[in-house]
PDB file of N, CA and C in Angstrom:
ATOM      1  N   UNK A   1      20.968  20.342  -3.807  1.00  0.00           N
ATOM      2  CA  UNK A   1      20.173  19.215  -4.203  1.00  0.00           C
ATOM      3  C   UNK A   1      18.855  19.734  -4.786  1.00  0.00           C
ATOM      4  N   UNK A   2      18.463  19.205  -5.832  1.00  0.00           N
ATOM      5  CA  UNK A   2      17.295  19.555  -6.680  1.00  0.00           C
ATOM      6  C   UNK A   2      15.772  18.987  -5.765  1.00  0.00           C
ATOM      7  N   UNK A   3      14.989  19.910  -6.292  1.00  0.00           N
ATOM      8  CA  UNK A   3      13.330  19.318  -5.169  1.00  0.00           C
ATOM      9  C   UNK A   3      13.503  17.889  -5.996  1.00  0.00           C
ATOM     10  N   UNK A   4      13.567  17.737  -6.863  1.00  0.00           N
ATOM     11  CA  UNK A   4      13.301  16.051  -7.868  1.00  0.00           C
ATOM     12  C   UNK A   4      14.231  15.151  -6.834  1.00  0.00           C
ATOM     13  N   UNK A   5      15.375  15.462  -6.715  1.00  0.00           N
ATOM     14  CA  UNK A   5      16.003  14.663  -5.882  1.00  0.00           C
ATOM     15  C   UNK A   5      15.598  14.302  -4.494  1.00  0.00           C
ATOM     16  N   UNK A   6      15.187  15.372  -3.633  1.00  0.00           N
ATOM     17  CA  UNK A   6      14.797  15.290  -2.190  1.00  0.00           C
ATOM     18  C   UNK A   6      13.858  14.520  -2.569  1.00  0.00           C
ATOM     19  N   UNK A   7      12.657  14.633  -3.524  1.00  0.00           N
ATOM     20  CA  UNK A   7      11.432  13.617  -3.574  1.00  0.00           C
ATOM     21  C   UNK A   7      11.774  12.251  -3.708  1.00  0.00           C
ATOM     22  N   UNK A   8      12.864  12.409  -4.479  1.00  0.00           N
ATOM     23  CA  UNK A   8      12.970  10.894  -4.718  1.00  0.00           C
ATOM     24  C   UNK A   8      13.571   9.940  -3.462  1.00  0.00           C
ATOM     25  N   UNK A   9      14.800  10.847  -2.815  1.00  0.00           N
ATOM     26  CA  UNK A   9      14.837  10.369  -1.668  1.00  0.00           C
ATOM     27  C   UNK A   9      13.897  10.330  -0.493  1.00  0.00           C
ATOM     28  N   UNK A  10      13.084  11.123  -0.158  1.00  0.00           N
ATOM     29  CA  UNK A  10      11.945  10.617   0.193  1.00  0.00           C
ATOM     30  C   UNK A  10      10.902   9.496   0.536  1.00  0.00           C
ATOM     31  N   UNK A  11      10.861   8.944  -1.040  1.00  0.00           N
ATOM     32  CA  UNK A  11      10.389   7.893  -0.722  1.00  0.00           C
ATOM     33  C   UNK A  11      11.181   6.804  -0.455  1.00  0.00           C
ATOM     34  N   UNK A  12      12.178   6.652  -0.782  1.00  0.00           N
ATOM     35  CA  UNK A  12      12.658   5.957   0.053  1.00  0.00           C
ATOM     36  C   UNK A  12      13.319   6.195   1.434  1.00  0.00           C
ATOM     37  N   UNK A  13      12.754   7.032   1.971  1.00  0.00           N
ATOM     38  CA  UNK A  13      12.878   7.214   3.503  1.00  0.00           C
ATOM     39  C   UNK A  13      11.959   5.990   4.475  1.00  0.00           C
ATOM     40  N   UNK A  14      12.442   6.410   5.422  1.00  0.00           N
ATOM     41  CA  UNK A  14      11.260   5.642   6.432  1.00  0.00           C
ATOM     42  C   UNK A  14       9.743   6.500   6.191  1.00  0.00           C
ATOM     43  N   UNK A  15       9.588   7.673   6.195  1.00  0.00           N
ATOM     44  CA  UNK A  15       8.413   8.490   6.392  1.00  0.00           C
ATOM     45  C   UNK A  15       7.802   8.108   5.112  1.00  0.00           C
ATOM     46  N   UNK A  16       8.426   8.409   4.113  1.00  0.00           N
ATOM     47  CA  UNK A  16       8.025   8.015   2.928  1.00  0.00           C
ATOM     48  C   UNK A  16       7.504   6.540   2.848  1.00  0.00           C
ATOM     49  N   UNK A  17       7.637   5.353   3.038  1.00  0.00           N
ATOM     50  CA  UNK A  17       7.286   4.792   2.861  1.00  0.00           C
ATOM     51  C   UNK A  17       5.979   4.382   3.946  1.00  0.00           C
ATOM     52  N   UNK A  18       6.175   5.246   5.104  1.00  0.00           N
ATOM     53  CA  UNK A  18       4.663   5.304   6.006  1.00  0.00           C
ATOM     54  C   UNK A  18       3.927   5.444   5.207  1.00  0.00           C
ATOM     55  N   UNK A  19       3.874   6.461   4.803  1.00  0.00           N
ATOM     56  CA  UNK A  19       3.061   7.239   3.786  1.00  0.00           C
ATOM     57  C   UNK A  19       2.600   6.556   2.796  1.00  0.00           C
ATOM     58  N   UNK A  20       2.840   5.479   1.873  1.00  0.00           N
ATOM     59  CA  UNK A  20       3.163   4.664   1.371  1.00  0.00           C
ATOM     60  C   UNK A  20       2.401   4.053   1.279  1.00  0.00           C
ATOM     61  N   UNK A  21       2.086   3.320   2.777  1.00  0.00           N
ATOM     62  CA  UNK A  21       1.387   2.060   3.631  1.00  0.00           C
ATOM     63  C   UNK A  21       0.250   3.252   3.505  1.00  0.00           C
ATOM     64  N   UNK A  22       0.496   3.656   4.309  1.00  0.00           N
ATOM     65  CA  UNK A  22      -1.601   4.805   4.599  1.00  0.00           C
ATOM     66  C   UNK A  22      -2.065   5.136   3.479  1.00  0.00           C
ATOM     67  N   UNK A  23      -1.519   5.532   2.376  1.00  0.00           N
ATOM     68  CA  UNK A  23      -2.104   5.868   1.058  1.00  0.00           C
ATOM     69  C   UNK A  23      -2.797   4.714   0.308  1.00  0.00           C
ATOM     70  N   UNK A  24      -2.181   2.933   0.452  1.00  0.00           N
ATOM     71  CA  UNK A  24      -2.299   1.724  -0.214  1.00  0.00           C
ATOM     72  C   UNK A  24      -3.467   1.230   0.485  1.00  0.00           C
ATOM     73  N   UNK A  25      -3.708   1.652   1.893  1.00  0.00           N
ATOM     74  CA  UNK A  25      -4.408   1.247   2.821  1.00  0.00           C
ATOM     75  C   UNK A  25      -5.927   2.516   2.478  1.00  0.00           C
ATOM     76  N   UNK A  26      -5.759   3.322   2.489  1.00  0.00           N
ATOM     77  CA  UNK A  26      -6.778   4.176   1.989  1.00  0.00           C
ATOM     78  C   UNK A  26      -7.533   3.476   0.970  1.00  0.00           C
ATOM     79  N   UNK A  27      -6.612   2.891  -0.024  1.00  0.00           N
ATOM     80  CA  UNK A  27      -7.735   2.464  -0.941  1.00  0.00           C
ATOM     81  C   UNK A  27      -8.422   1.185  -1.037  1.00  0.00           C
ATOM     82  N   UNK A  28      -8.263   1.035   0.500  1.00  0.00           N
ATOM     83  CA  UNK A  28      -8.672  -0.374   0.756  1.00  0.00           C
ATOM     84  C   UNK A  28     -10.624  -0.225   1.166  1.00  0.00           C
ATOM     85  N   UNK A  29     -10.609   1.314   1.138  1.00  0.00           N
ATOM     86  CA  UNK A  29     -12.192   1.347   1.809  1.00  0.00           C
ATOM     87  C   UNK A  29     -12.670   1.352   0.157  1.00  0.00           C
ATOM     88  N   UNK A  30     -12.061   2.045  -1.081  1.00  0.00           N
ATOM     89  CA  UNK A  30     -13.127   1.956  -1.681  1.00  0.00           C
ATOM     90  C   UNK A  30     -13.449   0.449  -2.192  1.00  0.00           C
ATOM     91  N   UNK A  31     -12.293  -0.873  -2.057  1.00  0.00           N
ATOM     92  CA  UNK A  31     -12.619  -1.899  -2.133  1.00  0.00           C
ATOM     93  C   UNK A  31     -13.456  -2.703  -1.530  1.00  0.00           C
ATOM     94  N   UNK A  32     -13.744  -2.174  -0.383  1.00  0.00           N
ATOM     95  CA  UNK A  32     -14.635  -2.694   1.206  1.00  0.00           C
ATOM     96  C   UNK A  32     -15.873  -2.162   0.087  1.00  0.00           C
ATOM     97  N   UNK A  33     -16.474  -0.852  -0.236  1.00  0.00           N
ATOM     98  CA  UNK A  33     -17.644  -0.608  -0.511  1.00  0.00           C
ATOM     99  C   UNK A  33     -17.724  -1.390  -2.254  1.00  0.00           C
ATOM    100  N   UNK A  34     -16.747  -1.578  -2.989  1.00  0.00           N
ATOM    101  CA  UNK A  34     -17.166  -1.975  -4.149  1.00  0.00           C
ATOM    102  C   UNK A  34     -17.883  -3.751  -3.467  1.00  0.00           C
ATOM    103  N   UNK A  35     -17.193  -4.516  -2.457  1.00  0.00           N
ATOM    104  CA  UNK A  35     -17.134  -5.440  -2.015  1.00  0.00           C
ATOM    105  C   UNK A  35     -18.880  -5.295  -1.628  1.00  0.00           C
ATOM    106  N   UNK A  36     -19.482  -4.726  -0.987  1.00  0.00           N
ATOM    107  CA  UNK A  36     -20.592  -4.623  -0.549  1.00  0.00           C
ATOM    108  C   UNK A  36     -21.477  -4.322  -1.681  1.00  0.00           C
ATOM    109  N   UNK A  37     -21.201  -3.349  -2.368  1.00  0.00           N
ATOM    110  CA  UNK A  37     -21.713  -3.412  -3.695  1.00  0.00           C
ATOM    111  C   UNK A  37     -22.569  -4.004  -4.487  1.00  0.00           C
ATOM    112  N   UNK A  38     -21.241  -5.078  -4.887  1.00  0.00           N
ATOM    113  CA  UNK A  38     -21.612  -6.330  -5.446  1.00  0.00           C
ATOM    114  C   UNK A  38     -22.260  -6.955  -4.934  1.00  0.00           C
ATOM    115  N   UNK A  39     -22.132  -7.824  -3.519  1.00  0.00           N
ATOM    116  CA  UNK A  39     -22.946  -8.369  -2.916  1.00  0.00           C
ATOM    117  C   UNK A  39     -24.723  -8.065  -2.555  1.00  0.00           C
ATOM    118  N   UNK A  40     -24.639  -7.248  -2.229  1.00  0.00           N
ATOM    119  CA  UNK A  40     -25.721  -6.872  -2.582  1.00  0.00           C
ATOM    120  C   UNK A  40     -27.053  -6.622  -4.006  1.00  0.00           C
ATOM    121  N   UNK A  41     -26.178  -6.640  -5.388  1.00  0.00           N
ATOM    122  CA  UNK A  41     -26.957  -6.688  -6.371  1.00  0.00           C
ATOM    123  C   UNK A  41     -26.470  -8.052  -6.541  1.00  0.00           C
ATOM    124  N   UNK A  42     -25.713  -9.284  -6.326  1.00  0.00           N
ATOM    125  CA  UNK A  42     -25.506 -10.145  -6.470  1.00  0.00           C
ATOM    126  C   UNK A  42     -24.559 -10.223  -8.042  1.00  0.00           C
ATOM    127  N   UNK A  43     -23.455  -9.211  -7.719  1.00  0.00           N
ATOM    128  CA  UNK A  43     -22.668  -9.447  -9.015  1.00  0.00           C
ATOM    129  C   UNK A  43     -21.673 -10.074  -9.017  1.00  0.00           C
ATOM    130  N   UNK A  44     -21.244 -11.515  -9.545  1.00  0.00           N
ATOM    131  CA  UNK A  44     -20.379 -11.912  -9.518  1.00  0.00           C
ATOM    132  C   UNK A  44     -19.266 -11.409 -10.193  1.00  0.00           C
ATOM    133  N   UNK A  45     -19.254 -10.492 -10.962  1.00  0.00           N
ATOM    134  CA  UNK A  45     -18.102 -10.100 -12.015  1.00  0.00           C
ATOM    135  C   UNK A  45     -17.481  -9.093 -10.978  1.00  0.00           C
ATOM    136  N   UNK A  46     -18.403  -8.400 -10.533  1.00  0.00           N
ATOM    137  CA  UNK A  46     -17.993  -7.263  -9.599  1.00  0.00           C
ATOM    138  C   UNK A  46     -16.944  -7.439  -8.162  1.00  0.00           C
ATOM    139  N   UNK A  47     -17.804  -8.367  -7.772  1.00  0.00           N
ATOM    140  CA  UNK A  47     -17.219  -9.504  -6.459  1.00  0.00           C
ATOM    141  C   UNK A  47     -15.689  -9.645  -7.317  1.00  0.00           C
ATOM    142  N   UNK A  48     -15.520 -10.096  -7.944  1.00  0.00           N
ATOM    143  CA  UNK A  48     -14.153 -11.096  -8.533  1.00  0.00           C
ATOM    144  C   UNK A  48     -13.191  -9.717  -9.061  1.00  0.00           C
ATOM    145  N   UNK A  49     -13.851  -8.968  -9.311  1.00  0.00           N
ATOM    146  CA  UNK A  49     -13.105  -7.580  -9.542  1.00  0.00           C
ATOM    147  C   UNK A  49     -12.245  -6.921  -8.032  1.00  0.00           C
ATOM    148  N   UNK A  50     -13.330  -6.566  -7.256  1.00  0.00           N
ATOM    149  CA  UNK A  50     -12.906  -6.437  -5.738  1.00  0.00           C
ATOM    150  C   UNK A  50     -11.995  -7.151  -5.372  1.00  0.00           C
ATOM    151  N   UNK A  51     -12.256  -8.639  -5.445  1.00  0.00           N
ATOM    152  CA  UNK A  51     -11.016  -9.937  -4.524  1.00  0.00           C
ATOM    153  C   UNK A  51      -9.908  -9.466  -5.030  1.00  0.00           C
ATOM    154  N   UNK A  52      -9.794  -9.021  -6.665  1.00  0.00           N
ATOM    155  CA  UNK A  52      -8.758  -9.216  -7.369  1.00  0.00           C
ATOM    156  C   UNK A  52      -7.551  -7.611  -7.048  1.00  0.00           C
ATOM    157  N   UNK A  53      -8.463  -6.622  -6.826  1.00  0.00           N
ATOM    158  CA  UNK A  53      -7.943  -5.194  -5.807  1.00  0.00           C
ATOM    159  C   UNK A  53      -7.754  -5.656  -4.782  1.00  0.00           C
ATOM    160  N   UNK A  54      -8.469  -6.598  -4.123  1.00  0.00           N
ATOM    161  CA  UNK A  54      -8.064  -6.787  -2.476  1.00  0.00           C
ATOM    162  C   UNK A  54      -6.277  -7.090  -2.270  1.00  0.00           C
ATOM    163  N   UNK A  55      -6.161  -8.133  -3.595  1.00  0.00           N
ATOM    164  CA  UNK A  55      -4.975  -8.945  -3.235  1.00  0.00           C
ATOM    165  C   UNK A  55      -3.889  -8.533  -3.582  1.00  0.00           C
ATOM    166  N   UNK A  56      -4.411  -7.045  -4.586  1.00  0.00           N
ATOM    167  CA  UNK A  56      -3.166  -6.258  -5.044  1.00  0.00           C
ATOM    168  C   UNK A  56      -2.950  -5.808  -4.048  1.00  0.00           C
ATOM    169  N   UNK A  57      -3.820  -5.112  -3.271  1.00  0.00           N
ATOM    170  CA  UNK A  57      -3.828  -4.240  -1.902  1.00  0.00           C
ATOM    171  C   UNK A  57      -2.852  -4.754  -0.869  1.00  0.00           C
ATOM    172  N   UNK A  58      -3.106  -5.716  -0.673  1.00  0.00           N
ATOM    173  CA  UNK A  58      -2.044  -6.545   0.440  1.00  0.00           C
ATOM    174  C   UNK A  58      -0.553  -6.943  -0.554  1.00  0.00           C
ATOM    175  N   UNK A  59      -0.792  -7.525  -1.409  1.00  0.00           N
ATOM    176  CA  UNK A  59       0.532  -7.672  -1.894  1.00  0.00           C
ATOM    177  C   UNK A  59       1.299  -6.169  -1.692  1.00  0.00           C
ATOM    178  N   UNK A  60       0.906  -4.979  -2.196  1.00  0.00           N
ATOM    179  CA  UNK A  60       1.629  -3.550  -2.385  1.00  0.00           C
ATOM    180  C   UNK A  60       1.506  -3.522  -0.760  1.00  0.00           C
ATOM    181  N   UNK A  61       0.881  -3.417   0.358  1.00  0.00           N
ATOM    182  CA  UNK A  61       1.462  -3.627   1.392  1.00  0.00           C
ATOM    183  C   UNK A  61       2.509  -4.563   1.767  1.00  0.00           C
ATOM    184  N   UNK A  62       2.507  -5.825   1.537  1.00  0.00           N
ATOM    185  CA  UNK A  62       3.343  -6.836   1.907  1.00  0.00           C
ATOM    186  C   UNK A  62       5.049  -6.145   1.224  1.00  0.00           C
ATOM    187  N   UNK A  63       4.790  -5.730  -0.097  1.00  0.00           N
ATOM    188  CA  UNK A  63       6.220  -5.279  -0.315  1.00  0.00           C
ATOM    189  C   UNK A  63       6.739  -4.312   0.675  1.00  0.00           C
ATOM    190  N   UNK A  64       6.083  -2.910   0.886  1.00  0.00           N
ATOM    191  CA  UNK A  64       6.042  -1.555   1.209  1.00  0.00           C
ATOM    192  C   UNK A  64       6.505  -2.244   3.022  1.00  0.00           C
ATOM    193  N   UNK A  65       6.150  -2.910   3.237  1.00  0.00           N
ATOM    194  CA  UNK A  65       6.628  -3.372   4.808  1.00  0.00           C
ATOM    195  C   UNK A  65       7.812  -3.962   4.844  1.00  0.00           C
ATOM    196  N   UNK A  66       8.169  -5.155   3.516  1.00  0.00           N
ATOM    197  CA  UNK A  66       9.121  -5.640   3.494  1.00  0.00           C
ATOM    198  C   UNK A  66      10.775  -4.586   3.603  1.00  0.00           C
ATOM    199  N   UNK A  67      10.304  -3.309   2.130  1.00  0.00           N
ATOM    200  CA  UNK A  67      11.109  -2.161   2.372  1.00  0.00           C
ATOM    201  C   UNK A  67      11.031  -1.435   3.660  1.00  0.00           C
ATOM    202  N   UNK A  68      10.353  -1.352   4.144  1.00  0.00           N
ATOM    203  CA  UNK A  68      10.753  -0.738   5.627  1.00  0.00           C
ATOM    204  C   UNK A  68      11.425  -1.513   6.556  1.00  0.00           C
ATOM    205  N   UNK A  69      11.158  -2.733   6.643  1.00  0.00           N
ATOM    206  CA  UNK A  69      11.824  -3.675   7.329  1.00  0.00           C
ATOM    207  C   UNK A  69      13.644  -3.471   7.129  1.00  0.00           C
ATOM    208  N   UNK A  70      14.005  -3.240   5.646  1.00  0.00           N
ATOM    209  CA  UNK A  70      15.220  -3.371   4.897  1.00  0.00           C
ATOM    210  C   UNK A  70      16.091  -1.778   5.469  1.00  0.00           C
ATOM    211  N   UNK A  71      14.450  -0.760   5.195  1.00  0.00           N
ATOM    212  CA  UNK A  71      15.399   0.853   5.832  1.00  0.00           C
ATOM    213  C   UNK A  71      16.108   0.412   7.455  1.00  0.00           C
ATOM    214  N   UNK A  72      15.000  -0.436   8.086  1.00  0.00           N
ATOM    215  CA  UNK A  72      15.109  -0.698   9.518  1.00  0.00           C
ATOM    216  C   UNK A  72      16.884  -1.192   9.389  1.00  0.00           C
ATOM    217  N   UNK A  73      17.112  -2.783   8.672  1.00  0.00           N
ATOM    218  CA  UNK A  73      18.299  -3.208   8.869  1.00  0.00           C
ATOM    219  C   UNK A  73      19.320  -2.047   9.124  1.00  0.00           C
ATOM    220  N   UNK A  74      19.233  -1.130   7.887  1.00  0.00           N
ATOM    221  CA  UNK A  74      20.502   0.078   7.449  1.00  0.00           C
ATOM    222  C   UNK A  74      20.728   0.739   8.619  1.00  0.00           C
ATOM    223  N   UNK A  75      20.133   0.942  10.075  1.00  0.00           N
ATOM    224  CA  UNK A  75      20.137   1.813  11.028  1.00  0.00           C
ATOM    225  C   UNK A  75      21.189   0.795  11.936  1.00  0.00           C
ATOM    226  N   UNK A  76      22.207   1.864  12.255  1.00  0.00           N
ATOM    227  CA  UNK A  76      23.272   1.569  13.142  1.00  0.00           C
ATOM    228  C   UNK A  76      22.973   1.323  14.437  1.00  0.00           C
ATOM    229  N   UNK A  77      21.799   2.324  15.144  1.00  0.00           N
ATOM    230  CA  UNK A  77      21.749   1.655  16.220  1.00  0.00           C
ATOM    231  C   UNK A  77      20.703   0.873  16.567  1.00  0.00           C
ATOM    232  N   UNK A  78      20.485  -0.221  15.622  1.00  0.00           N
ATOM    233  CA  UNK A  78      19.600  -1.405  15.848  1.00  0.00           C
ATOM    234  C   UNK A  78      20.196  -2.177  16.048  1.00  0.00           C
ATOM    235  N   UNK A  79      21.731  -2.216  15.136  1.00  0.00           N
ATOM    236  CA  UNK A  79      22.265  -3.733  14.943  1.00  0.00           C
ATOM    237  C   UNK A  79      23.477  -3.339  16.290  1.00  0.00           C
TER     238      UNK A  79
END
């Protein structure tokens, strides 16, 4: 099996997609500080920029959980 292949399976592993979640979640601090940012010089463009990363942020979590949920089903000794 080629390294391209193991990577690719990878991510779709369970670990892989931990990884996944902590990496999507990492970039949730630089949204926290753009969030403060703004508020503080009172930028509304800036603010509306942030909300608009926030909600990508959770959506790309909300999927990335949904797929783990799905690796979960595939395991024999759950069901």
């Amino acid at each position: 099996m080629s390294s391209f292949a193991k990577a690719k399976g990878f991510k779709k592993s369970k670990a892989g997609t931990y990884l996944s979640i902590g990496t999507t979640l990492f970039g949730a601090v630089s949204v926290l500080k753009q969030v403060r940012t703004a508020r503080s010089e009172n930028d509304t463009l800036m603010l509306a920029d942030a909300v608009v990363s926030a909600a990508a942020i959770v959506t790309g979590v909300a999927v990335l959980v949904r797929e783990l949920r799905r690796l979960g089903d595939d395991d024999v000794l759950l069901g």
